[in-house]
C-alpha atoms as a PDB file:
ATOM      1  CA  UNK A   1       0.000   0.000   0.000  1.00  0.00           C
ATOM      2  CA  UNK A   2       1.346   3.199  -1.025  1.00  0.00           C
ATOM      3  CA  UNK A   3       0.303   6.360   1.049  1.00  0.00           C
ATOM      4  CA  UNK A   4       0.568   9.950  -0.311  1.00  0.00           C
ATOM      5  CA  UNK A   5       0.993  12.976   1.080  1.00  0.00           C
ATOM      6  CA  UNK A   6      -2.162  15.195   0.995  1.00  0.00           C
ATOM      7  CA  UNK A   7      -1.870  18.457  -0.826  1.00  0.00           C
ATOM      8  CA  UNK A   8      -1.785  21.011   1.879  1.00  0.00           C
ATOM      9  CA  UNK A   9      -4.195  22.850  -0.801  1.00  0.00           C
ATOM     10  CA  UNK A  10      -6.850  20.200   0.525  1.00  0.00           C
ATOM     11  CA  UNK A  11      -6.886  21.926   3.489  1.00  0.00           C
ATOM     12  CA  UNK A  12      -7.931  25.490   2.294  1.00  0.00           C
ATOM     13  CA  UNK A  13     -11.473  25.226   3.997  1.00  0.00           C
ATOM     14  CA  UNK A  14      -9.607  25.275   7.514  1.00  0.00           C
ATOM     15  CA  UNK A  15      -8.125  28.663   7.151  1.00  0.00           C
ATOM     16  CA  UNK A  16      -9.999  31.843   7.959  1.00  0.00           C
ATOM     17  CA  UNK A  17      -8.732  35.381   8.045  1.00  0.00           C
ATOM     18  CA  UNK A  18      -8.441  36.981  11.379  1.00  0.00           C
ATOM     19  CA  UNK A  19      -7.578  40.840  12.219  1.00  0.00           C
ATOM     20  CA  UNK A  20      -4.558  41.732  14.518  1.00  0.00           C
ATOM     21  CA  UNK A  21      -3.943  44.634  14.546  1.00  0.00           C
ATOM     22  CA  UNK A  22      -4.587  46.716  11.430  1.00  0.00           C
ATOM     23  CA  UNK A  23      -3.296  43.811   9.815  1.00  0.00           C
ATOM     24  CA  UNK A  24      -5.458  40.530   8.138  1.00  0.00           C
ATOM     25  CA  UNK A  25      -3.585  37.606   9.124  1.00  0.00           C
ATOM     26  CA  UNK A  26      -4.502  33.870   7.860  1.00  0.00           C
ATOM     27  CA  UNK A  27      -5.150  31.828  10.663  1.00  0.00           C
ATOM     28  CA  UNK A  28      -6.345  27.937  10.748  1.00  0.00           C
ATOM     29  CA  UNK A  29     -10.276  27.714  12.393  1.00  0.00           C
ATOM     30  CA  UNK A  30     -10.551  25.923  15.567  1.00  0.00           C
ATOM     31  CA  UNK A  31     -11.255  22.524  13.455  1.00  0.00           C
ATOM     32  CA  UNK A  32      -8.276  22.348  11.285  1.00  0.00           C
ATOM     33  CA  UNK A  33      -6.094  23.722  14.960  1.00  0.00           C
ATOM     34  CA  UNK A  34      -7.778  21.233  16.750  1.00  0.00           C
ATOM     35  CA  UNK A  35      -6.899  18.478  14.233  1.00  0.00           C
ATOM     36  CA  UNK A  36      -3.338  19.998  14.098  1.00  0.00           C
ATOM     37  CA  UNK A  37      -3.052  19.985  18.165  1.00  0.00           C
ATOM     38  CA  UNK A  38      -4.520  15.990  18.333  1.00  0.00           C
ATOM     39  CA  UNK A  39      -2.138  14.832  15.866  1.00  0.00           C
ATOM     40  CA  UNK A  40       0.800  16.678  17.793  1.00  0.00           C
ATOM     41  CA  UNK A  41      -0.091  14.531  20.872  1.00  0.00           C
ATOM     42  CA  UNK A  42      -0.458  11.731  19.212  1.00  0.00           C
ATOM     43  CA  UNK A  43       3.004  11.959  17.716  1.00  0.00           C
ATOM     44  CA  UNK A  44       4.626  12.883  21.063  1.00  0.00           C
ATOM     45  CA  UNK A  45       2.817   9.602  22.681  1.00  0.00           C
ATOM     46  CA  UNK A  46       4.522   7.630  19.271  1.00  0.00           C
ATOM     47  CA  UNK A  47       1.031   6.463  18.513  1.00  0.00           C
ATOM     48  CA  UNK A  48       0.474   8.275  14.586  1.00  0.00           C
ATOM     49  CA  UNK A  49      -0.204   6.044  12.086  1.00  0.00           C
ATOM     50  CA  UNK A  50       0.751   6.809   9.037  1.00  0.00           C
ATOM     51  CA  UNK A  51      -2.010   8.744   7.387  1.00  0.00           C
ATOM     52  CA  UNK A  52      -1.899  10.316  10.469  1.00  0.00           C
ATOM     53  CA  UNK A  53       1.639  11.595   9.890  1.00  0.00           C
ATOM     54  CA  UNK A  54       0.895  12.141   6.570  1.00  0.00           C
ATOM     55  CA  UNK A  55      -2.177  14.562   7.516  1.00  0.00           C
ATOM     56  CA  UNK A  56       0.225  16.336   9.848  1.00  0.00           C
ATOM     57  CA  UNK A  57       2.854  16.636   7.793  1.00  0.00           C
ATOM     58  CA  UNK A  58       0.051  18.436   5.222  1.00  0.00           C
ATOM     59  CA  UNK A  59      -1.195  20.652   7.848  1.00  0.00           C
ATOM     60  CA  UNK A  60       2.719  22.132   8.951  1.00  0.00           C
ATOM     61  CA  UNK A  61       3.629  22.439   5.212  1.00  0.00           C
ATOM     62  CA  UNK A  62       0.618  24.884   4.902  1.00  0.00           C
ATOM     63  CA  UNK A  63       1.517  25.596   8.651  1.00  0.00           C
ATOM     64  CA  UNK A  64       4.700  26.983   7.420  1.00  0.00           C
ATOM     65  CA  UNK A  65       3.382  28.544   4.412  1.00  0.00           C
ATOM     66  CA  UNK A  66       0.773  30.964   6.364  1.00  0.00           C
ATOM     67  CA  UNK A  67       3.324  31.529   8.958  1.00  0.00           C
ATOM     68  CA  UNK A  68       5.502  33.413   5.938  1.00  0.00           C
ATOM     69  CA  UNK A  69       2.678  34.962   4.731  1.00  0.00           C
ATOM     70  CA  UNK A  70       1.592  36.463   7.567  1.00  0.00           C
ATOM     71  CA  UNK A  71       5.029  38.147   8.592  1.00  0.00           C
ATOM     72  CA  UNK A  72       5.267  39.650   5.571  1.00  0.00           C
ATOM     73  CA  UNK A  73       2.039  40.980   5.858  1.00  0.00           C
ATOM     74  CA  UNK A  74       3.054  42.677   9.077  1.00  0.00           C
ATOM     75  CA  UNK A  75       6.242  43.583   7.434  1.00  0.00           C
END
């Protein structure tokens, strides 16, 4: 069986624009930060499977991508 990684793109419905500021910043709603946080415990307690890892890998590429984003929006 060969897993794949899920396109971080996939995740688009979790993200929701928040103001900080005078700034819009692109924040993940408390679902997708939720999902994010359960998977992070799970992979401290070794128990991710690995679609599990896969998801979380997913959600800290686009993670990492919003994270840019936003400090160059507050740039």
């Amino acid at each position: 069986m060969t897993l794949t990684l899920p396109r971080p793109s996939s995740l688009i419905n979790g993200i929701k624009l928040e103001a900080v500021g005078q700034c819009l910043l692109f924040k993940f709603n408390d679902e997708l930060q939720n999902r994010m946080e359960t998977l992070l415990e799970r992979k401290k307690a070794d128990q991710l499977n690995p679609e599990e890892a896969l998801e979380l890998e997913s959600i800290g590429e686009l993670d990492r991508i919003f994270t840019h984003i936003n400090a160059l929006l507050m740039a």
